[in-house]
Protein backbone atom coordinates (compact mmCIF):
# COMPACT_ATOMS: atom_id res chain seq x y z
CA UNK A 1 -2.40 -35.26 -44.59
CA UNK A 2 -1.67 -38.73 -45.23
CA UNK A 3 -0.15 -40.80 -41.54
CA UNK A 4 2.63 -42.21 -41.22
CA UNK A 5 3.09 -45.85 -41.11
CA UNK A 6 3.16 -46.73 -37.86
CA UNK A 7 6.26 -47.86 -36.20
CA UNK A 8 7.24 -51.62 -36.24
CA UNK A 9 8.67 -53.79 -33.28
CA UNK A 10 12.02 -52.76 -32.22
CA UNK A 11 11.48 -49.25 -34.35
CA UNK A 12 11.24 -45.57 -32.80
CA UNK A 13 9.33 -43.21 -33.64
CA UNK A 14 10.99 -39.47 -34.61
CA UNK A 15 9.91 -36.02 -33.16
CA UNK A 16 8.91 -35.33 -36.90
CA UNK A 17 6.95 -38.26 -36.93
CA UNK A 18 4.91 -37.93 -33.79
CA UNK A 19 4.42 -33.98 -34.81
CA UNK A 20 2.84 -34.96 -37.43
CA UNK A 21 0.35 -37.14 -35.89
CA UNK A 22 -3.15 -35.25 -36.37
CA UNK A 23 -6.86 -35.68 -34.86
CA UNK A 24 -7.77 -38.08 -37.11
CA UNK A 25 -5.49 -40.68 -35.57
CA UNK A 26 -7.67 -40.34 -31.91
CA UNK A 27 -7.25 -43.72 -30.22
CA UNK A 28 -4.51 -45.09 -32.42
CA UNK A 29 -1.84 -47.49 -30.68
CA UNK A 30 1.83 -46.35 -31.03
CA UNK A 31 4.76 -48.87 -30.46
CA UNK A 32 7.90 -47.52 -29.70
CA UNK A 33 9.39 -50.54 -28.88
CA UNK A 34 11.19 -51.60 -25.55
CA UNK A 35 7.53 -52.19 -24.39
CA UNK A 36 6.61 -49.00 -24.44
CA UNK A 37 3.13 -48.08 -26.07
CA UNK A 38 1.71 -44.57 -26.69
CA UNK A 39 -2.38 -43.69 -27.11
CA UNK A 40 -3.47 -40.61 -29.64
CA UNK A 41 -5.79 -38.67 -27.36
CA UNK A 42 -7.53 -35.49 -28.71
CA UNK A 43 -8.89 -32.82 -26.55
CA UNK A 44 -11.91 -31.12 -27.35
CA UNK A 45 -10.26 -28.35 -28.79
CA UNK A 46 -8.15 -30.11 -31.21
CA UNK A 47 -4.98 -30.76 -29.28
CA UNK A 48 -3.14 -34.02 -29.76
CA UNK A 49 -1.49 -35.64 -26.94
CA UNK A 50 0.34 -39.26 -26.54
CA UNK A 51 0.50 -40.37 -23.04
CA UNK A 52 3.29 -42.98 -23.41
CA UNK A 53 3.13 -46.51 -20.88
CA UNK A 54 5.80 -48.58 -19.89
CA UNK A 55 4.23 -52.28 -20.37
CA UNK A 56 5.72 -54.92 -17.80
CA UNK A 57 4.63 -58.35 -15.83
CA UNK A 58 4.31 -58.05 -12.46
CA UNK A 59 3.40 -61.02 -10.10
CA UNK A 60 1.59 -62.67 -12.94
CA UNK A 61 -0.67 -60.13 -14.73
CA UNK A 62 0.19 -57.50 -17.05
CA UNK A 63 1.17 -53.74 -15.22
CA UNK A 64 1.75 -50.39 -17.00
CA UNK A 65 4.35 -47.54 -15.76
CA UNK A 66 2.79 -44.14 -17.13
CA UNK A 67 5.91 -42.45 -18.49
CA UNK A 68 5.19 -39.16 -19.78
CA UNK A 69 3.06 -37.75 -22.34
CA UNK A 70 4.88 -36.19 -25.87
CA UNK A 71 4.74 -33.28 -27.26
CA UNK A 72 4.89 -32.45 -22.80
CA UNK A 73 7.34 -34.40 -22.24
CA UNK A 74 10.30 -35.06 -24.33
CA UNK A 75 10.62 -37.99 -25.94
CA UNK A 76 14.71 -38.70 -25.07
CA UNK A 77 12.94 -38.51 -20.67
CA UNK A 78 9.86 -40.65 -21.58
CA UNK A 79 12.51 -43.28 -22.61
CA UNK A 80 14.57 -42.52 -20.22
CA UNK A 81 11.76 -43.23 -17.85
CA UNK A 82 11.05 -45.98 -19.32
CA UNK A 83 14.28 -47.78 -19.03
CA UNK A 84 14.58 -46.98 -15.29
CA UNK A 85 11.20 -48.27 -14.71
CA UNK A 86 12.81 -51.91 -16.57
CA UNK A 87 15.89 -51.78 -14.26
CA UNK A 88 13.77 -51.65 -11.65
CA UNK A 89 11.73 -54.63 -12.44
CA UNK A 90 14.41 -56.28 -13.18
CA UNK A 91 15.55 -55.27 -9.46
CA UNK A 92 12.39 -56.93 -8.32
CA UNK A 93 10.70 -53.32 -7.68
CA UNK A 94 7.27 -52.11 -8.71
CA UNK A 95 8.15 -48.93 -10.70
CA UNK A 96 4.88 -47.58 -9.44
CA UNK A 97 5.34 -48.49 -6.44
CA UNK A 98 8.97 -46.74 -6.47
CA UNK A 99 7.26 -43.61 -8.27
CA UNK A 100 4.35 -43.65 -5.32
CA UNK A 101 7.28 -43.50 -2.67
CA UNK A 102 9.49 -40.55 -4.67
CA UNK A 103 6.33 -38.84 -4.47
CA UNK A 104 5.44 -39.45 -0.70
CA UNK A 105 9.24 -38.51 0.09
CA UNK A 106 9.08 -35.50 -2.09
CA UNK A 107 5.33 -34.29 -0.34
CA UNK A 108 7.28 -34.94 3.00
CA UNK A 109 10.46 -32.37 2.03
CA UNK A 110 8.12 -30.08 1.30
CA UNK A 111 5.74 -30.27 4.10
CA UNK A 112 9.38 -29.90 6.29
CA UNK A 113 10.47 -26.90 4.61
CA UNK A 114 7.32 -25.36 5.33
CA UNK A 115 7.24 -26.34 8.62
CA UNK A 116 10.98 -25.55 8.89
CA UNK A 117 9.85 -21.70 7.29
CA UNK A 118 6.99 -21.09 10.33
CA UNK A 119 9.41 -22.22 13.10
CA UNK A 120 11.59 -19.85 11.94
CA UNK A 121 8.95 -17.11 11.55
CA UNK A 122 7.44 -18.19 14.56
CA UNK A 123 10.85 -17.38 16.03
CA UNK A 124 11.38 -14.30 14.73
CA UNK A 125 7.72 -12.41 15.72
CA UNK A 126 8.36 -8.80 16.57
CA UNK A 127 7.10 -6.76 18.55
CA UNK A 128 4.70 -5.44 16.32
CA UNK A 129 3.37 -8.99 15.57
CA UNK A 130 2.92 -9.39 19.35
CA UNK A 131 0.92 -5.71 19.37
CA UNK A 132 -1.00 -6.96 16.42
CA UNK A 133 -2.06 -9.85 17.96
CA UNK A 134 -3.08 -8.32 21.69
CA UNK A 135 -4.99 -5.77 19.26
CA UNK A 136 -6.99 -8.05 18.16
CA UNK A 137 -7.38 -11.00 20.52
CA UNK A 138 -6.22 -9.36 24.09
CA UNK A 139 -7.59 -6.11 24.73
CA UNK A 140 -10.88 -4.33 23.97
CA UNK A 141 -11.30 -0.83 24.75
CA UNK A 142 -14.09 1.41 24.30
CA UNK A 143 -12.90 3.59 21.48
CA UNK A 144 -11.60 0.36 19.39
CA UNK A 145 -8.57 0.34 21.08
CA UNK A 146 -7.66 3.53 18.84
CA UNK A 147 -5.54 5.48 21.76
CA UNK A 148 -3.10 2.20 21.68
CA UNK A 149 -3.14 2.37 18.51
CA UNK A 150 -2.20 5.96 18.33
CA UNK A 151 -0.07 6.01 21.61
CA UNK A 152 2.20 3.04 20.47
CA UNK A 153 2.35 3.56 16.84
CA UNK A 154 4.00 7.27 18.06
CA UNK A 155 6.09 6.33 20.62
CA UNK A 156 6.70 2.38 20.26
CA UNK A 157 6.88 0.70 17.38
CA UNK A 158 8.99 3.28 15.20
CA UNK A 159 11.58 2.37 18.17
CA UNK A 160 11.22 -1.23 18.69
CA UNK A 161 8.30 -2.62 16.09
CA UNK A 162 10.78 -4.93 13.83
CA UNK A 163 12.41 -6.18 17.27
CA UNK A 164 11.98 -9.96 17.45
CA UNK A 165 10.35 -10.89 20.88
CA UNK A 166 13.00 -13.46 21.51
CA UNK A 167 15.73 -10.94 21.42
CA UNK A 168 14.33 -7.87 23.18
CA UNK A 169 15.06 -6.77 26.66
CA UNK A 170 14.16 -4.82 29.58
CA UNK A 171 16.80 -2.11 28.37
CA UNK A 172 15.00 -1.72 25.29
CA UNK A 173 11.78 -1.01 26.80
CA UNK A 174 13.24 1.26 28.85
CA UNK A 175 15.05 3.12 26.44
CA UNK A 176 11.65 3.16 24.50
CA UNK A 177 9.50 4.67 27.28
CA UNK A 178 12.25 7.29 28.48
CA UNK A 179 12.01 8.90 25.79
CA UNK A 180 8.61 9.76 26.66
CA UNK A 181 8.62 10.52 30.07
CA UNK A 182 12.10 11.83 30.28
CA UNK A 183 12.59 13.61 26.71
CA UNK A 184 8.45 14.93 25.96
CA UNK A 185 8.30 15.30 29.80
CA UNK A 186 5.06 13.15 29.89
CA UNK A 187 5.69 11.43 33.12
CA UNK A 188 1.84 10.38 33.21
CA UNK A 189 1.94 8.88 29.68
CA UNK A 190 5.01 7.20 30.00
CA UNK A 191 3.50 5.67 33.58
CA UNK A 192 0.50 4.43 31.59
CA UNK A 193 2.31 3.13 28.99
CA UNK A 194 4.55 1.35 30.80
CA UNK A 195 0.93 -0.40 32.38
CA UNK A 196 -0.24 -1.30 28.92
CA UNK A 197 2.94 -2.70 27.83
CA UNK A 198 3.24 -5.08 31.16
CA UNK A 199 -0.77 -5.76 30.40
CA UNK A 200 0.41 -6.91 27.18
CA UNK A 201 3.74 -9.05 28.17
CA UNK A 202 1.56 -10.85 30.32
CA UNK A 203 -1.50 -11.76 28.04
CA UNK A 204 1.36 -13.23 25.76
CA UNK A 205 2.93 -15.17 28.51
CA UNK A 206 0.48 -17.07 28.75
CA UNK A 207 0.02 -18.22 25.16
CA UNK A 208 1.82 -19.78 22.71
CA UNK A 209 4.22 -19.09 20.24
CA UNK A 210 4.63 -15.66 22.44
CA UNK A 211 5.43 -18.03 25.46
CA UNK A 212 8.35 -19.72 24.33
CA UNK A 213 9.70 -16.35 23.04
CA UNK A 214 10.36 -15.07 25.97
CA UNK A 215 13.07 -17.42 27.07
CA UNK A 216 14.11 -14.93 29.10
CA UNK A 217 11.64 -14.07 30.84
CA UNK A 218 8.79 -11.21 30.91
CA UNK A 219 11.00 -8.15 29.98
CA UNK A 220 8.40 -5.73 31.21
CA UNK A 221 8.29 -6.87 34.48
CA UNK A 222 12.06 -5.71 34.94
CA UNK A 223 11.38 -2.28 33.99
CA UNK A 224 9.85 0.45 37.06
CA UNK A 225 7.69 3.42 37.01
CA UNK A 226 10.84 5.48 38.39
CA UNK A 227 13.30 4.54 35.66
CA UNK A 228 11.00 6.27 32.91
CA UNK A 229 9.68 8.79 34.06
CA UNK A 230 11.20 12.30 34.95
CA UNK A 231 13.06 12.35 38.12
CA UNK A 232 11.01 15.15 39.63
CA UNK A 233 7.79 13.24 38.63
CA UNK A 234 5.08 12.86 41.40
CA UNK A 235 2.87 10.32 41.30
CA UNK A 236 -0.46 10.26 42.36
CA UNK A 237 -4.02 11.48 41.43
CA UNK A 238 -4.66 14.85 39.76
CA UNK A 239 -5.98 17.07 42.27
CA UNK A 240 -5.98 20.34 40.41
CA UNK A 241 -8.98 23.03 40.74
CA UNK A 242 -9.54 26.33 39.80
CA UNK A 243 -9.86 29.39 42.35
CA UNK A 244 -12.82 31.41 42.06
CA UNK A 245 -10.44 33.92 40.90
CA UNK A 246 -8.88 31.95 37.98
CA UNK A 247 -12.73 31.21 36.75
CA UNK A 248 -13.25 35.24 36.40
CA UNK A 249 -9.49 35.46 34.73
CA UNK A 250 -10.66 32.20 32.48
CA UNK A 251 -13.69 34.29 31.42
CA UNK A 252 -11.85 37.38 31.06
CA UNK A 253 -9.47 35.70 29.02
CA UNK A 254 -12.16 34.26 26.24
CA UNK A 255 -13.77 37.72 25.65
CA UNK A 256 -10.91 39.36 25.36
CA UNK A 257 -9.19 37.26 22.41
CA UNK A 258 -12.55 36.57 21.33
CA UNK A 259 -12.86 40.08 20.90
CA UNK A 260 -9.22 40.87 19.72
CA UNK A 261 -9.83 38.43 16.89
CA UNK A 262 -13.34 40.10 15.93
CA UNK A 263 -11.07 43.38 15.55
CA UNK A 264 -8.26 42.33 13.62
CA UNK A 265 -7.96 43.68 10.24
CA UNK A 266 -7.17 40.45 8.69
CA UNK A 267 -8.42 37.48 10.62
CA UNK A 268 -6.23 35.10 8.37
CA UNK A 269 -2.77 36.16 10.22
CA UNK A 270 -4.69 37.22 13.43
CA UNK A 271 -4.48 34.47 16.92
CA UNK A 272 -7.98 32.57 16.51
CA UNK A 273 -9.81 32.31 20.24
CA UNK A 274 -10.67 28.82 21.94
CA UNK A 275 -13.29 27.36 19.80
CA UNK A 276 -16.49 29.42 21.28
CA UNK A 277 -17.87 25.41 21.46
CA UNK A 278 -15.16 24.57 23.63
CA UNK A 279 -15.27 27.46 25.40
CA UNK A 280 -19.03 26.55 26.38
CA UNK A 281 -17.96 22.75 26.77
CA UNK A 282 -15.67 24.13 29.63
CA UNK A 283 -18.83 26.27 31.61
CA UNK A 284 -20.86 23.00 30.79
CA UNK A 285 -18.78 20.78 32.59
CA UNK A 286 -18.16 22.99 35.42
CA UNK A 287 -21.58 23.64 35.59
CA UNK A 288 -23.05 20.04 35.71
CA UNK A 289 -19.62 17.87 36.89
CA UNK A 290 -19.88 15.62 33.36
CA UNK A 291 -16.91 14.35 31.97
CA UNK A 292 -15.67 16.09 28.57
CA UNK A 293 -15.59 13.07 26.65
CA UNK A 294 -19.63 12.14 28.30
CA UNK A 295 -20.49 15.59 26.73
CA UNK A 296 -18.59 16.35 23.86
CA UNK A 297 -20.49 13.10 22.09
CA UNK A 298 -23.88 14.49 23.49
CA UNK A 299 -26.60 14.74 20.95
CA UNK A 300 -29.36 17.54 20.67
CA UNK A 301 -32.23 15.08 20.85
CA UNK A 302 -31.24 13.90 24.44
CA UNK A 303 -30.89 17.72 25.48
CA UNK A 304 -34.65 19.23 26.73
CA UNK A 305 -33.94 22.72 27.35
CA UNK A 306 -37.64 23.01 28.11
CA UNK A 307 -37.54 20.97 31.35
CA UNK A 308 -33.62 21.60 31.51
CA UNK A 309 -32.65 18.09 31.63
CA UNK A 310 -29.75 16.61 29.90
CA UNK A 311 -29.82 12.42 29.63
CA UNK A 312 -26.45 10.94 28.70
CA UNK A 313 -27.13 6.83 27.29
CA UNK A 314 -24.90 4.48 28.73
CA UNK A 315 -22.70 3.90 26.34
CA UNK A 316 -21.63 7.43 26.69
CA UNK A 317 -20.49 7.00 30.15
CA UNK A 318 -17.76 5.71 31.83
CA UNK A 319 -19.75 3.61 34.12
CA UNK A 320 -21.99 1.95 31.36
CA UNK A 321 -25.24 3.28 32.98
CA UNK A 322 -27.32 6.24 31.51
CA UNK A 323 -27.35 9.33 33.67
CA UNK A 324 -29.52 12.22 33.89
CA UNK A 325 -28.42 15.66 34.73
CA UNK A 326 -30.45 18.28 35.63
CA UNK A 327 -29.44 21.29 34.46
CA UNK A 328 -29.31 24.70 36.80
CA UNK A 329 -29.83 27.97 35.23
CA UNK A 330 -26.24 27.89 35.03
CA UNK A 331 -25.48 25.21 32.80
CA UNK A 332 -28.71 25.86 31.06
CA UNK A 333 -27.37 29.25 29.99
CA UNK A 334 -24.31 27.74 28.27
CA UNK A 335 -26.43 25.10 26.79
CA UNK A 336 -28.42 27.36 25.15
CA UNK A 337 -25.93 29.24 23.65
CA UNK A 338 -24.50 26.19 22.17
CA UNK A 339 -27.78 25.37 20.58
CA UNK A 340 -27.66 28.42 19.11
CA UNK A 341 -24.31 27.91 17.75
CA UNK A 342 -24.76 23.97 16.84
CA UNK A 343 -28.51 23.30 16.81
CA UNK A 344 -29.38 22.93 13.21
CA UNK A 345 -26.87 19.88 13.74
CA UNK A 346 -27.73 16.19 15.02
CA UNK A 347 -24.69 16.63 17.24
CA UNK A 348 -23.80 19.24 20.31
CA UNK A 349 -20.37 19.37 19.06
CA UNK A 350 -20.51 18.04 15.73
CA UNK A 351 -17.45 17.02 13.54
CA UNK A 352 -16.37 18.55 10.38
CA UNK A 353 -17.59 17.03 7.21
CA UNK A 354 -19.12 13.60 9.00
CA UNK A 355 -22.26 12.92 10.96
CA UNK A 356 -20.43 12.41 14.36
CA UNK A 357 -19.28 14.29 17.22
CA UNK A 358 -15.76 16.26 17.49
CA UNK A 359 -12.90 14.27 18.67
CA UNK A 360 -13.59 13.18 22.77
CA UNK A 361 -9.87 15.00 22.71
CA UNK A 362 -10.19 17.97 21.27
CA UNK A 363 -11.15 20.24 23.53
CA UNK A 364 -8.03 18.72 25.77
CA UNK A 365 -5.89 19.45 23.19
CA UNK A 366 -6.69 23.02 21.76
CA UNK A 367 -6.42 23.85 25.60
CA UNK A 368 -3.15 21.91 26.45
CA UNK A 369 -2.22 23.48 23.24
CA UNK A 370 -2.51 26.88 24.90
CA UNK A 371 -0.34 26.24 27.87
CA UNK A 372 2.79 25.12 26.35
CA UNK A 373 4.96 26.76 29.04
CA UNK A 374 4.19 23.20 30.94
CA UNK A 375 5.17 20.89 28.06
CA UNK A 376 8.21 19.59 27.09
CA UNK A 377 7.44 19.07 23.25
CA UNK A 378 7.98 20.94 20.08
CA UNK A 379 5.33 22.97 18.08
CA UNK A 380 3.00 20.50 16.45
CA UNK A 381 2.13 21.17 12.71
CA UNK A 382 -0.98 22.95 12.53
CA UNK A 383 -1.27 23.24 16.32
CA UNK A 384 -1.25 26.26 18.73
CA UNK A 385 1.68 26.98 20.60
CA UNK A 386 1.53 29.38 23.13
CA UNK A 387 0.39 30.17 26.34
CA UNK A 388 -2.54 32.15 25.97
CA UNK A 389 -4.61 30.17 28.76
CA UNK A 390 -2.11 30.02 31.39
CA UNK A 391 -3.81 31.60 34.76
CA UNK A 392 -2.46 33.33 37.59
CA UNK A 393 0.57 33.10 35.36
CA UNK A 394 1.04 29.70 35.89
CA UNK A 395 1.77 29.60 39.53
CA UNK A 396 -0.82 26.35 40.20
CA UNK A 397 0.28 24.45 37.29
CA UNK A 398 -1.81 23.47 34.03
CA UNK A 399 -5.09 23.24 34.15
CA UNK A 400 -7.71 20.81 31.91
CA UNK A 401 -11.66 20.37 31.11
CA UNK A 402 -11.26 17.42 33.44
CA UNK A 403 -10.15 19.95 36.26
CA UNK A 404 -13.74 21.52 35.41
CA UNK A 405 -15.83 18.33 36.87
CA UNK A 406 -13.00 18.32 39.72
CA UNK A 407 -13.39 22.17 40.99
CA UNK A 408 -17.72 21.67 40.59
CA UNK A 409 -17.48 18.74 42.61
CA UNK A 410 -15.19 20.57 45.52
CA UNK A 411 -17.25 23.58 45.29
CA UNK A 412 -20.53 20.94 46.11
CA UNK A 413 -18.65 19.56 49.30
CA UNK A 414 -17.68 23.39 50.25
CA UNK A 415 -21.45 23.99 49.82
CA UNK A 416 -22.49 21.08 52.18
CA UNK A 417 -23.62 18.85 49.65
CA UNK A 418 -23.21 15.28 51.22
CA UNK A 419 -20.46 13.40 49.52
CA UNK A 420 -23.28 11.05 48.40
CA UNK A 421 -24.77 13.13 46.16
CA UNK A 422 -21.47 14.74 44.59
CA UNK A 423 -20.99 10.89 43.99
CA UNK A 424 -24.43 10.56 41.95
CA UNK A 425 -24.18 14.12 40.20
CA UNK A 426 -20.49 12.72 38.98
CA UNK A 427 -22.12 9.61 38.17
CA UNK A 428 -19.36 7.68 39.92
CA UNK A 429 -19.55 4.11 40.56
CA UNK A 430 -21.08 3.73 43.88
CA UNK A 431 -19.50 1.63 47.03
CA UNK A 432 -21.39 -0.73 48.97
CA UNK A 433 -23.86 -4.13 48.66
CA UNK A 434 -24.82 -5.20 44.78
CA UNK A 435 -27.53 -6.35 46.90
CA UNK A 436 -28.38 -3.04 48.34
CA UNK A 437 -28.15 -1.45 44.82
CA UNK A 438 -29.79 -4.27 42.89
CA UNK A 439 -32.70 -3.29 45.62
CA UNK A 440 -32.99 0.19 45.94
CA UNK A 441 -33.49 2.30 43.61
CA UNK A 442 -34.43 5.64 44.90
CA UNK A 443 -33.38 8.15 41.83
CA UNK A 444 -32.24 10.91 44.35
CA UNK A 445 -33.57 13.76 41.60
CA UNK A 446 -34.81 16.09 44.16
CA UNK A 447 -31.44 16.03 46.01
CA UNK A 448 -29.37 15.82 42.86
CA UNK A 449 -31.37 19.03 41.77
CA UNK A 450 -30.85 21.10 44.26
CA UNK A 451 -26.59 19.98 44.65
CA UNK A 452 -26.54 21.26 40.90
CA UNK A 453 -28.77 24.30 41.64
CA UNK A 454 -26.70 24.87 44.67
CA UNK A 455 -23.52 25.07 42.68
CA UNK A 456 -25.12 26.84 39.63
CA UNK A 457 -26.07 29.60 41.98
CA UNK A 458 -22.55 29.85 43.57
CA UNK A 459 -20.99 29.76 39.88
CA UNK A 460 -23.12 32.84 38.87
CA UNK A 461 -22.26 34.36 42.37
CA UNK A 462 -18.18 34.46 41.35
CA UNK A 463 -18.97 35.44 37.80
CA UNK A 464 -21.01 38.31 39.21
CA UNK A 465 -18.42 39.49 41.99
CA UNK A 466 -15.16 41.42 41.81
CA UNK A 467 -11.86 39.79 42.60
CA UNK A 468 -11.62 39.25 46.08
């Protein structure tokens, strides 16, 4: 293609012109007049480009105004450019200068509209920002904080989760908390909760941007125990046990369905028994005072059936230290028919489908599950709901695995077991000196041994009797 002359003084060039420009013309000069000058630059691919400059004098030497580069930019704004950047001179103004301080000004808007766009979602955090955030910076429980996560994401934040911070109240937490205590009935959960959610109004209290959010005030701290829970609740700690006769009825109770169920003609439609594993898990912790959670995550290899001792690892227990439990012929009955049930398994009470233990809750809630006469709650999808284990037909209330450790422990003091000992066989966090414990540290096996012999014997004693 042959070029096109290049443009005199005082001529422009045309669109069609400067189209037409090809690679060959690399480093060529273009006047456009007005003093502005354009350079044929060629990329490595091929592409032609002509960054255009504004020429001008400033304080003595010779200063260029970069105007825009065709085919980019159009040709009608790079003049246009151009002849502001000459007014300004004329003006006695540096066009770069000017250009430099549009630019600053323009960096500055910006930087306040984003700074204008966090205050305002700084303002508006919710409530489930603020949970978020005490998640993962304010609280650190055991099981990864998943009970909060499960409690709250039931029972809070489908009620007040997209409530800003700023604008939430003491009513609303109220409102949020009745309606598990007073509508489910669950004045203990709704008394708990109510303790987690004050726990978490004042970590954010402290901190900013939750502190200046609550320009009212911590509305937690306004809400009581009595306004959310039911009116007949009564506070306090749990202090049911079971009667020797409501053991033998418990027992009674589990071979019979267990042995209604083996009969039934078609075991699909048929009421399925208490898991025979949680049926054991309830002898085992009546037998050896454990928690249900300390042995439902027990493993085989810390179970000697041999010597009949049972070591739970510290991070097991509530009280962070390991504890060994040695086992009566009691609770080494029950074990052993777990083994024989579960032993091919890592696990005592393994999980379905994954190399873990069962839920620390599910033996709580296939049990709760069978005394729904003392909840306030609809059936659950794929839950029992009935009222199968309800003893002495419900005249001393529910009853729970937990009650198991409880009516061991009582039976221990009846036997004249010194409360010391029922202490270190519950593996309860003992009173007194850290200088006296850091220093003594008799293990107290013999004496431990014979409290859980002692109790094992009276166990098989009520299993072995007639009701009274």
């Amino acid at each position: 293609m042959t070029k096109y002359p290049k443009a005199g003084k005082g001529n422009k060039w045309t669109i069609r012109e400067l189209a037409a420009i090809t690679a060959d013309w690399k480093g060529d000069t273009l006047n456009d007049s007005g003093g502005l000058v354009g350079e044929v630059r060629v990329t490595a691919d091929g592409v032609v480009s002509i960054p255009f400059r504004y020429g001008f004098k400033w304080e003595g030497k010779k200063a260029w105004y970069y105007a825009g580069a065709f085919p980019t930019t159009d040709m009608a704004v790079i003049r246009k450019n151009r002849d502001k950047a000459r007014e300004l001179v004329a003006e006695g103004v540096n066009p770069n200068d000017e250009k430099k301080a549009a630019r600053i000004e323009a960096q500055a808007a910006v930087e306040a509209t984003i700074a204008e766009a966090k205050r305002q979602e700084s303002e508006n955090k919710t409530f489930a920002d603020l949970f978020d955030a005490w998640l993962s910076d304010g609280v650190s429980r055991d099981d990864g904080n998943a009970e909060l996560k499960r409690t709250f994401g039931r029972d809070i934040l489908p009620f007040l989760g997209a409530t800003p911070i700023r604008q939430l109240t003491d009513t609303d937490l109220r409102e949020a908390l009745r309606r598990v205590g007073r509508e489910r009935g669950r004045g203990r959960t709704a008394e708990r909760m109510l303790s987690e959610v004050r726990q978490m109004f004042r970590w954010a209290d402290k901190r900013q941007p939750w502190r200046s959010l609550l320009i009212e005030g911590n509305p937690a701290e306004l809400v009581e125990r009595k306004q959310v829970v039911p009116t007949d609740y009564t506070p306090g700690i749990r202090d049911r046990t079971l009667s020797p006769d409501e053991l033998r009825e418990l027992r009674d109770i589990f071979a019979k369905t267990q042995a209604d169920y083996d009969a039934a003609g078609d075991r699909r439609t048929a009421d399925r028994p208490l898991q025979k594993t949680a049926q054991l898990a309830v002898w085992i912790c009546l037998g050896t005072c454990c928690r249900i959670g300390e042995l439902l995550m027990a493993q085989w290899k810390d179970v000697d059936l041999e010597t009949g001792r049972w070591f739970v690892p510290a991070p097991n227990t509530k009280t962070k230290t390991d504890w060994l439990v040695y086992l009566s012929p009691f609770a080494l009955q029950h074990f052993e028919a777990l083994q024989a049930l579960t032993g091919d398994t890592s696990w005592c009470f393994p999980a379905r489908g994954v190399d873990s233990h069962v839920c620390v809750k599910s033996a709580s809630k296939q049990i709760g599950d069978r005394q729904m006469q003392f909840k306030a709650r609809k059936p659950l999808k794929n839950r029992r709901h009935d009222n199968s284990l309800v003893l002495a037909n419900g005249a001393n209330g529910e009853w729970t695995p937990h009650d198991m450790r409880r009516t061991g422990a009582t039976m221990m003091q009846a036997l004249g077991v010194s409360l010391d000992i029922i202490d270190r066989c519950q593996n309860h966090v003992l009173a007194g000196s850290k200088v006296r414990r850091h220093y003594l540290h008799h293990d107290y096996a013999d004496e431990k041994t014979e409290a859980w012999a002692k109790l094992g014997a009276q166990l098989q004693a009520i299993f072995s009797s007639s009701p009274a």
